[in-house]
C-alpha atoms as a PDB file:
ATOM      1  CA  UNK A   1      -5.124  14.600  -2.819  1.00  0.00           C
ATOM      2  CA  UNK A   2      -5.600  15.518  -6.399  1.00  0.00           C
ATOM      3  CA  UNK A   3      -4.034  13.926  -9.400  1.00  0.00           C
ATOM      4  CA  UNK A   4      -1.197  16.117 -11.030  1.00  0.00           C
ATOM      5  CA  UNK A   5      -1.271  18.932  -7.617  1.00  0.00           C
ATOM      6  CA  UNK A   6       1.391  19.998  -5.840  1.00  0.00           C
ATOM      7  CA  UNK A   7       1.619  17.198  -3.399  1.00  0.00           C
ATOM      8  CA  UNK A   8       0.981  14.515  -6.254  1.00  0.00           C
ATOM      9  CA  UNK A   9       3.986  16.212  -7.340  1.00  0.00           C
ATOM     10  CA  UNK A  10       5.941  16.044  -4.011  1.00  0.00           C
ATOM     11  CA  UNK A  11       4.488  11.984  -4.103  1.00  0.00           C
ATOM     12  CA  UNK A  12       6.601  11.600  -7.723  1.00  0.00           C
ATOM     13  CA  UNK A  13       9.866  13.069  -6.021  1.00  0.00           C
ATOM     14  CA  UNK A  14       9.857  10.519  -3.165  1.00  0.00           C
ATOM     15  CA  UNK A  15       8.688   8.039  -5.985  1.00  0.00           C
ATOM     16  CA  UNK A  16      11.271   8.747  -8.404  1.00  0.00           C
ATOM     17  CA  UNK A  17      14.009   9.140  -5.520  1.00  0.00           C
ATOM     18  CA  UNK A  18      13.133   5.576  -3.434  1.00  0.00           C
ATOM     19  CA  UNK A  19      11.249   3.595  -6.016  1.00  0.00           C
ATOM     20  CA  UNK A  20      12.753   4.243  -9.423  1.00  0.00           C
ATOM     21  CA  UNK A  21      16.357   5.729  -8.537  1.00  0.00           C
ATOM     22  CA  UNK A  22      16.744   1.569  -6.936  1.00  0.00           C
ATOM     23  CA  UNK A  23      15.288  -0.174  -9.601  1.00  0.00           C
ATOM     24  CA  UNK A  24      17.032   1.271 -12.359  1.00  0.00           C
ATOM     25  CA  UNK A  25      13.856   2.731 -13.811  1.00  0.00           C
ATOM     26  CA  UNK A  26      13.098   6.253 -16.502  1.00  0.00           C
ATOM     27  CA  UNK A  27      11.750   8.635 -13.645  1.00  0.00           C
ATOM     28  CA  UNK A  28       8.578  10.124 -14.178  1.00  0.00           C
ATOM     29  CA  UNK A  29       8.918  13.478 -15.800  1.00  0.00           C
ATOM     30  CA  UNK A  30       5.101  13.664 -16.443  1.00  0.00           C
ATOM     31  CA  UNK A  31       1.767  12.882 -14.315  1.00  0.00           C
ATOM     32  CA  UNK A  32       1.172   9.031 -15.615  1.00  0.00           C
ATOM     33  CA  UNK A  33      -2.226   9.543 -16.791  1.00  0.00           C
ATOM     34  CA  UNK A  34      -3.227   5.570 -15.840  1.00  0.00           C
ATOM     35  CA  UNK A  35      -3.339   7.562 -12.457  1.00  0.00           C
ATOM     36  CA  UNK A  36      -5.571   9.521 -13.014  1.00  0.00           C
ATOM     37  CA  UNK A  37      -8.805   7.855 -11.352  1.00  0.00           C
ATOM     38  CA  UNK A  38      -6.780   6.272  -8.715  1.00  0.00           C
ATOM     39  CA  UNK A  39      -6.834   7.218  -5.602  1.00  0.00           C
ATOM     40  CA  UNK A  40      -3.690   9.182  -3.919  1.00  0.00           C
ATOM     41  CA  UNK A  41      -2.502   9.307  -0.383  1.00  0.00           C
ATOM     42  CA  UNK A  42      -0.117  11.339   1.133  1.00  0.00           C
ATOM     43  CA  UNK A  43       1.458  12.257   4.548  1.00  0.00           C
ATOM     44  CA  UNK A  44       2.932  15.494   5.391  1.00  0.00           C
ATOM     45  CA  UNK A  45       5.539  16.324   8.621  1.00  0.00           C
ATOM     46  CA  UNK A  46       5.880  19.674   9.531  1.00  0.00           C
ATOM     47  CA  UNK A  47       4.624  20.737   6.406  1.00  0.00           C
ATOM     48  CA  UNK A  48       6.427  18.853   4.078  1.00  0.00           C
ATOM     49  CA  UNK A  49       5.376  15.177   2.277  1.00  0.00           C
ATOM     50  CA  UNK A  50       6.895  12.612   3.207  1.00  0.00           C
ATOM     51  CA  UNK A  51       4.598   9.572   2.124  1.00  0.00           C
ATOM     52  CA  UNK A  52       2.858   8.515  -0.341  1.00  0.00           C
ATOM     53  CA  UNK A  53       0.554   5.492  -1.902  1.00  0.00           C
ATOM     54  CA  UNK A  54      -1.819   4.982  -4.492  1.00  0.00           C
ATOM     55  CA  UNK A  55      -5.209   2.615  -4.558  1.00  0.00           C
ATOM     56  CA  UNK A  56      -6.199   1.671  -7.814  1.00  0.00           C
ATOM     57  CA  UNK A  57      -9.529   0.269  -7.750  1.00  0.00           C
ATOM     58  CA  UNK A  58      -9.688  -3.473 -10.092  1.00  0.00           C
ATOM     59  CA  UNK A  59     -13.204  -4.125  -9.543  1.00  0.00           C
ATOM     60  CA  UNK A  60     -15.905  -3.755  -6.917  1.00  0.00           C
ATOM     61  CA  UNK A  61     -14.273  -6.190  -4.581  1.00  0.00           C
ATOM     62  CA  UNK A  62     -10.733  -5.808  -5.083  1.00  0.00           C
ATOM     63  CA  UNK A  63      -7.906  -2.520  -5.195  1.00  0.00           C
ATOM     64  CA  UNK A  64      -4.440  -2.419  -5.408  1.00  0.00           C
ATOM     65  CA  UNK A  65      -2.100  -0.789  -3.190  1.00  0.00           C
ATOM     66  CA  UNK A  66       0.908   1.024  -5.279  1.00  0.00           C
ATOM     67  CA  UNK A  67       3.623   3.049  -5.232  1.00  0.00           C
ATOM     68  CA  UNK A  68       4.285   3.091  -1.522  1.00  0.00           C
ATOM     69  CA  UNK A  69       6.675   5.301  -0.524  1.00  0.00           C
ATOM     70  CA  UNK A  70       8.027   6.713   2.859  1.00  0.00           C
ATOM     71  CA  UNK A  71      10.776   9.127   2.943  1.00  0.00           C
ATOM     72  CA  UNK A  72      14.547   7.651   4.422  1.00  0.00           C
ATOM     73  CA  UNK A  73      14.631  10.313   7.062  1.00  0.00           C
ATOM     74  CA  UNK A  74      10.707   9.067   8.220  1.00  0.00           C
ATOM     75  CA  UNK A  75      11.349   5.421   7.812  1.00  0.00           C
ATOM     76  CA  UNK A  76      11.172   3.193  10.850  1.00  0.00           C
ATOM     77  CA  UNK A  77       8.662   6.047  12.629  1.00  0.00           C
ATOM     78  CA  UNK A  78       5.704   3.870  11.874  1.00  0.00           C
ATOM     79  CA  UNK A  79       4.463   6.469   9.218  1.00  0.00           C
ATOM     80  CA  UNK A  80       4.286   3.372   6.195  1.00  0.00           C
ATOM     81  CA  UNK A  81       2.502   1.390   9.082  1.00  0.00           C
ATOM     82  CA  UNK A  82       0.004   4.045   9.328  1.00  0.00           C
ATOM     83  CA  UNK A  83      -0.659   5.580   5.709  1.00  0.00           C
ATOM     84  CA  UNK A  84      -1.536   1.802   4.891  1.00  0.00           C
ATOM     85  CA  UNK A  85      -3.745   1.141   7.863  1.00  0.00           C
ATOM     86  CA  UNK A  86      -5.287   4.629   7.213  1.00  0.00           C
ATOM     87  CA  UNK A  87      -5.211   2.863   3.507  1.00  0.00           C
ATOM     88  CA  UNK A  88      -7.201  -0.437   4.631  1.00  0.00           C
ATOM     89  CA  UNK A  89      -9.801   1.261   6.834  1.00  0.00           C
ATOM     90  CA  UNK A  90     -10.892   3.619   3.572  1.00  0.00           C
ATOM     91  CA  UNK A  91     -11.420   0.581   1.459  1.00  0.00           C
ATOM     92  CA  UNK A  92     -13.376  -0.718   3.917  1.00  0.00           C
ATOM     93  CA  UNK A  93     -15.084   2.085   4.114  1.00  0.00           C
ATOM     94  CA  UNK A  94     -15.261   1.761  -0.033  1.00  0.00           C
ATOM     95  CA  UNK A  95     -16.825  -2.048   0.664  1.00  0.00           C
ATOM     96  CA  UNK A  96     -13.566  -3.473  -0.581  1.00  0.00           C
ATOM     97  CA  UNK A  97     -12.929  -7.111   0.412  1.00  0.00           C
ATOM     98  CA  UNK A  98      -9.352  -7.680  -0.714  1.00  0.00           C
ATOM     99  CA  UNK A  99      -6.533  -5.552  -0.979  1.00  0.00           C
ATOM    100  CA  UNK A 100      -3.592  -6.830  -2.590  1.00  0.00           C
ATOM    101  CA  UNK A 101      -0.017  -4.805  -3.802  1.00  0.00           C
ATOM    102  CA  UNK A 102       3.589  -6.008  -4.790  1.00  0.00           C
ATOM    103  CA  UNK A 103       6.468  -5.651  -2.150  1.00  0.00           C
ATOM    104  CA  UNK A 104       9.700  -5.402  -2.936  1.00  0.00           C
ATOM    105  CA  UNK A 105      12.639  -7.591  -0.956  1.00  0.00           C
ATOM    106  CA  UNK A 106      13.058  -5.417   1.474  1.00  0.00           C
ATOM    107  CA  UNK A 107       9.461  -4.849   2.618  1.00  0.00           C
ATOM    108  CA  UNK A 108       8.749  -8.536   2.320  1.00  0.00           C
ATOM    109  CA  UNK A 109       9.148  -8.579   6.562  1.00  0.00           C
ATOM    110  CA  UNK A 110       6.758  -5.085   6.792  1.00  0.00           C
ATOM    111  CA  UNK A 111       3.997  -6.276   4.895  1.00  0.00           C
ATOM    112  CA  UNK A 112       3.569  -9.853   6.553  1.00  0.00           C
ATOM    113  CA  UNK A 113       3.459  -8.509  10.084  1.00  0.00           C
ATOM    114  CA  UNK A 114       0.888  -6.293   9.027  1.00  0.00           C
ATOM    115  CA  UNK A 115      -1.092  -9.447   8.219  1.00  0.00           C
ATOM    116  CA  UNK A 116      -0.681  -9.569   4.455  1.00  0.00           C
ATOM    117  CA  UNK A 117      -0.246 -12.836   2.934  1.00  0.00           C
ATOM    118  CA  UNK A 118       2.101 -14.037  -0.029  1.00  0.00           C
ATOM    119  CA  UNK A 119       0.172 -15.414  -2.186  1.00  0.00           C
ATOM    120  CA  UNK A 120       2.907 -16.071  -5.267  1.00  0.00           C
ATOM    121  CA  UNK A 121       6.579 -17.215  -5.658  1.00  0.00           C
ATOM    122  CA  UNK A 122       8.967 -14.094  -5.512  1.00  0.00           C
ATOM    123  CA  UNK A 123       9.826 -12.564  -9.262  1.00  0.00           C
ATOM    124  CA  UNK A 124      12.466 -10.158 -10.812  1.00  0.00           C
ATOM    125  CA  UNK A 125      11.480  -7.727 -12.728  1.00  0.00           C
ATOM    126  CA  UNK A 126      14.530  -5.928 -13.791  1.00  0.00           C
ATOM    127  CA  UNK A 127      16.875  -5.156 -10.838  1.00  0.00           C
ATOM    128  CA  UNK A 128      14.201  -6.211  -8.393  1.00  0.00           C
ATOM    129  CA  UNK A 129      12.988  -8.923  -6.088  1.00  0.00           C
ATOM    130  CA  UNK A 130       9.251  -8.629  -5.576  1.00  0.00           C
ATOM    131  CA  UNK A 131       6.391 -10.853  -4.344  1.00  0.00           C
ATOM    132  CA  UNK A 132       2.532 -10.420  -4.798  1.00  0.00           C
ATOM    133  CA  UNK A 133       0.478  -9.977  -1.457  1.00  0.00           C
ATOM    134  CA  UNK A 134      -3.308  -9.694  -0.797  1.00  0.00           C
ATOM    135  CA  UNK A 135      -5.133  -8.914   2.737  1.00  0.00           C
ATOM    136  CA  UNK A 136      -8.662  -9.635   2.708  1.00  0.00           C
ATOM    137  CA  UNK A 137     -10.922  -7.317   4.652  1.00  0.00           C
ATOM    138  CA  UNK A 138     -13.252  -8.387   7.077  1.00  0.00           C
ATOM    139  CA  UNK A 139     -15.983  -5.616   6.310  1.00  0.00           C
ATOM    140  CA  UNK A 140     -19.085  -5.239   8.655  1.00  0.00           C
ATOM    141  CA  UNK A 141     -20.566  -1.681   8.180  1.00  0.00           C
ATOM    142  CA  UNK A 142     -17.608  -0.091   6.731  1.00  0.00           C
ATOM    143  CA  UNK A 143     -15.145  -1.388   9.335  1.00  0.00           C
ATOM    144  CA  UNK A 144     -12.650  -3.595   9.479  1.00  0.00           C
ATOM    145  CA  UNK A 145     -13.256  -6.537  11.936  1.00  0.00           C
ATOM    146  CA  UNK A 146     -11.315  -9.139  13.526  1.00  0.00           C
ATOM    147  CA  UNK A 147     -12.044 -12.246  12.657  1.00  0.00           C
ATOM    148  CA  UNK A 148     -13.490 -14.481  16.014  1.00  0.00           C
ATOM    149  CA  UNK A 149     -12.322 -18.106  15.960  1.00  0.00           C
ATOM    150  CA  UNK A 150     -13.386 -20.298  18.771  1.00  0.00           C
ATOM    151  CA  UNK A 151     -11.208 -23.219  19.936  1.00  0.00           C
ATOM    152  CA  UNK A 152     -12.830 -26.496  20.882  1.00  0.00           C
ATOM    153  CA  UNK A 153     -10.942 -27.945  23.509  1.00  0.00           C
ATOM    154  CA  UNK A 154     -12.043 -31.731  24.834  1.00  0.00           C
ATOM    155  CA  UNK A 155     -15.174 -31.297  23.217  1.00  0.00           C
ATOM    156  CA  UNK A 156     -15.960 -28.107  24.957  1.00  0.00           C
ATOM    157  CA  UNK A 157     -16.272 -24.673  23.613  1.00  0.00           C
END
């Protein structure tokens, strides 16, 4: 999607109404222009958006995942679960090794069984409660991999 279209636009509303509206932060009234070169995400049901991201590229090996967003009446339809898996598999596909984003309280649960890892204390910022998390990608070709561990047992493998 295109920075400052109409479904950037739609992306701001669900922004402004789940993300700012909670936090007790100025709603956007204007495209941020620090967007401008990220890259935006958005799902649409029956026509209509109702999620949103953004991946802002830090450098060649790492991008942030912000400003996620699902609306209430979509939550819990595993819509967040795919926008970010649809999320990790294109910055795979961008040879990015390490994704990492902010979670607020309430997501805390989402993001860890989605195999993201805390990496910091929790911190308030304003009315808030939010923790930093990174996933690294294991990249081979452009797709994400499982990692293989074998398991020595009795001095077997």
């Amino acid at each position: 999607m295109q920075w400052n279209s109409r479904d950037y636009w739609a992306g701001i509303e669900l922004r402004n109404d789940l993300l700012k509206k909670n936090s007790g932060q100025k709603q956007l009234t204007s495209a941020p222009l620090d967007e401008q070169n990220d890259l935006h995400l958005t799902v649409r049901r029956d026509g209509k958006v109702v999620g949103t991201l953004l991946m802002h590229p830090i450098d060649q090996k790492m991008i942030q995942v912000k400003q996620v967003a699902i609306a209430s009446c979509c939550q819990g339809l595993g819509i967040g679960k795919q926008l970010l898996r649809y999320a990790e598999k294109l910055a795979a596909v961008m040879n990015y090794k390490i994704i990492f984003l902010t979670g607020r309280k309430q997501a805390w649960s989402f993001y860890e069984k989605l195999d993201y890892m805390s990496v910091l204390d929790s911190y308030v910022d304003g009315q808030i409660e939010l923790k930093l998390f990174k996933k690294e990608l294991n990249v081979e070709n452009g797709f994400i991999t499982n990692e293989v561990r074998e398991m020595k047992t009795n001095g077997r493998q």
